[in-house]
C-alpha atoms as a PDB file:
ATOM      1  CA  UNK A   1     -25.874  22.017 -16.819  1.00  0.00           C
ATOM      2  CA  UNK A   2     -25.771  19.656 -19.090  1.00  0.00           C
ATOM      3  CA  UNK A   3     -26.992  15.936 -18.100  1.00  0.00           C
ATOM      4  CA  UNK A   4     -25.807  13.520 -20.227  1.00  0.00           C
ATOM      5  CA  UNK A   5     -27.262  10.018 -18.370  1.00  0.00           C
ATOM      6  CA  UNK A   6     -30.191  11.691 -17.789  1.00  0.00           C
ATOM      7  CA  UNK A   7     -31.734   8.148 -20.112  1.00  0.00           C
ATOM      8  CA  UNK A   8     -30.141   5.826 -17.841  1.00  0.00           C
ATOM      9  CA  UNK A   9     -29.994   7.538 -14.408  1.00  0.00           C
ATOM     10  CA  UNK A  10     -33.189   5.872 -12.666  1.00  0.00           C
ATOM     11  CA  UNK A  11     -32.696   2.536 -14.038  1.00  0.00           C
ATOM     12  CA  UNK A  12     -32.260  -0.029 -11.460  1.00  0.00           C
ATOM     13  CA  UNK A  13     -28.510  -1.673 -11.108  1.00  0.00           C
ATOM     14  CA  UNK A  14     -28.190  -4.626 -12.911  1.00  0.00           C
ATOM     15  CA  UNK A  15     -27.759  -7.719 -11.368  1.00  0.00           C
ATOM     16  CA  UNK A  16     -26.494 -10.753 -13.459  1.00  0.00           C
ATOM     17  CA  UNK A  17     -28.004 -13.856 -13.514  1.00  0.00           C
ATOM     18  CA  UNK A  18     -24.865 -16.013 -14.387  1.00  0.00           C
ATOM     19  CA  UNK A  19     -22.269 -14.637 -12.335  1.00  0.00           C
ATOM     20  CA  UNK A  20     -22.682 -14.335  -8.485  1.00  0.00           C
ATOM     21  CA  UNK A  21     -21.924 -11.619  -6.714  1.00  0.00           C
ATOM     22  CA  UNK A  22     -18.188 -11.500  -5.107  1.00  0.00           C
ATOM     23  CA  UNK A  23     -17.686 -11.447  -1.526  1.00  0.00           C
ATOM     24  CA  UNK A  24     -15.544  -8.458  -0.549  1.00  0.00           C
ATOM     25  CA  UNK A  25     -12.309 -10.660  -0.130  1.00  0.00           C
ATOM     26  CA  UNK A  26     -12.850 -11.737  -3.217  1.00  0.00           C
ATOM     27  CA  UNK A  27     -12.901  -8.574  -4.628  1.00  0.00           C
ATOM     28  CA  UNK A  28     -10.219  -7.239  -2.827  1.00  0.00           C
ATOM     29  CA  UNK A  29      -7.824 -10.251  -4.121  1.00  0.00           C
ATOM     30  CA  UNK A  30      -8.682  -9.074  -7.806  1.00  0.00           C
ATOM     31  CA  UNK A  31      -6.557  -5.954  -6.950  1.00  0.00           C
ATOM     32  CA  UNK A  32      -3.949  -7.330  -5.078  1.00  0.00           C
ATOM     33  CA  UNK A  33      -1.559  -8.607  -7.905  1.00  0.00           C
ATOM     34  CA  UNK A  34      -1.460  -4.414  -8.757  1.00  0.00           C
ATOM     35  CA  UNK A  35      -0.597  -2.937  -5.332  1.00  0.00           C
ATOM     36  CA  UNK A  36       2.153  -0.579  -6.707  1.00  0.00           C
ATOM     37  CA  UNK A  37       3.917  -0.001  -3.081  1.00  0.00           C
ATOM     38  CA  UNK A  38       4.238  -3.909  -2.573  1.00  0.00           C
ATOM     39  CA  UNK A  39       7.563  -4.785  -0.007  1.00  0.00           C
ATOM     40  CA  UNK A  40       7.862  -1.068   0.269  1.00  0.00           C
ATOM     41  CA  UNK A  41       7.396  -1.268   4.087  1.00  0.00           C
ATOM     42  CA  UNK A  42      10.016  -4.120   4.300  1.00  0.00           C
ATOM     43  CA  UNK A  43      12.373  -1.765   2.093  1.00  0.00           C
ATOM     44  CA  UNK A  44      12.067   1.192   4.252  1.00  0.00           C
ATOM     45  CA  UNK A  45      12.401  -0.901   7.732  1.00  0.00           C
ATOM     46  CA  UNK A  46      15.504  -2.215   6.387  1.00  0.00           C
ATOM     47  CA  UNK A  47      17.114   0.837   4.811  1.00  0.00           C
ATOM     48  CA  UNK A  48      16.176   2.298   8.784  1.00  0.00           C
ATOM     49  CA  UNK A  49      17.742  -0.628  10.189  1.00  0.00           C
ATOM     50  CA  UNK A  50      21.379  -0.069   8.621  1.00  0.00           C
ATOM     51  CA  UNK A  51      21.092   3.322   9.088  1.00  0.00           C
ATOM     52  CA  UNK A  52      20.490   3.231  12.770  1.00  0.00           C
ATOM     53  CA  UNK A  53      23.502   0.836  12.876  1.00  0.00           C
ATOM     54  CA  UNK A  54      25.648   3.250  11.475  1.00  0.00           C
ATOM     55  CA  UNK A  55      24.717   6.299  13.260  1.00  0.00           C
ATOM     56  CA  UNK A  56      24.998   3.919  16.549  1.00  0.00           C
ATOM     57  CA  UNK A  57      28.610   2.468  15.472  1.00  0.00           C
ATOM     58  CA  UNK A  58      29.628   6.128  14.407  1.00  0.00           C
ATOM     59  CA  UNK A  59      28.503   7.708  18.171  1.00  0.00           C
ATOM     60  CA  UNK A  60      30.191   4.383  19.784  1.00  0.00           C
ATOM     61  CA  UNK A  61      33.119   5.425  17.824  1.00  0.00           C
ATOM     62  CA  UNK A  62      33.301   8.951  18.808  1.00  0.00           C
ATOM     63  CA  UNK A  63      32.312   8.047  22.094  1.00  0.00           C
ATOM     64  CA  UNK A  64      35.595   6.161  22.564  1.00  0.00           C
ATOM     65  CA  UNK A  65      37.492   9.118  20.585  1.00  0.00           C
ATOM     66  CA  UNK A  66      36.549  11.063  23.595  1.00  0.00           C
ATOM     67  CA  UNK A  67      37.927   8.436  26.031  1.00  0.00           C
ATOM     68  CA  UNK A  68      41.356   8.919  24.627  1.00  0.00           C
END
């Protein structure tokens, strides 16, 4: 098998001098402007809320079809 970072693979992990490191929220927030499924949850609670309504107001209307 070929290893092509075989040069570089024990070096140590550089560490800059002028930036510090990020705290995980920090890095986390970097990504946040990107999360692809943003408001999705509110979208899908919603779409579940009018369609409960309906299939309620339908069975409340057969319901009372019955009655007749």
């Amino acid at each position: 098998m070929r290893n092509d970072y075989a040069d570089i693979i024990d070096m140590p992990h550089h560490v800059s001098d002028s930036h510090p490191r990020l705290s995980m929220e920090q890095r986390a927030a970097q990504f946040m402007p990107f999360a692809a499924l943003t408001g999705f949850g509110e979208s899908i609670e919603a779409t579940a809320e009018e369609n409960l309504s309906r299939i309620l107001a339908s069975e409340r209307g057969s319901l009372s079809d019955e009655d007749s």
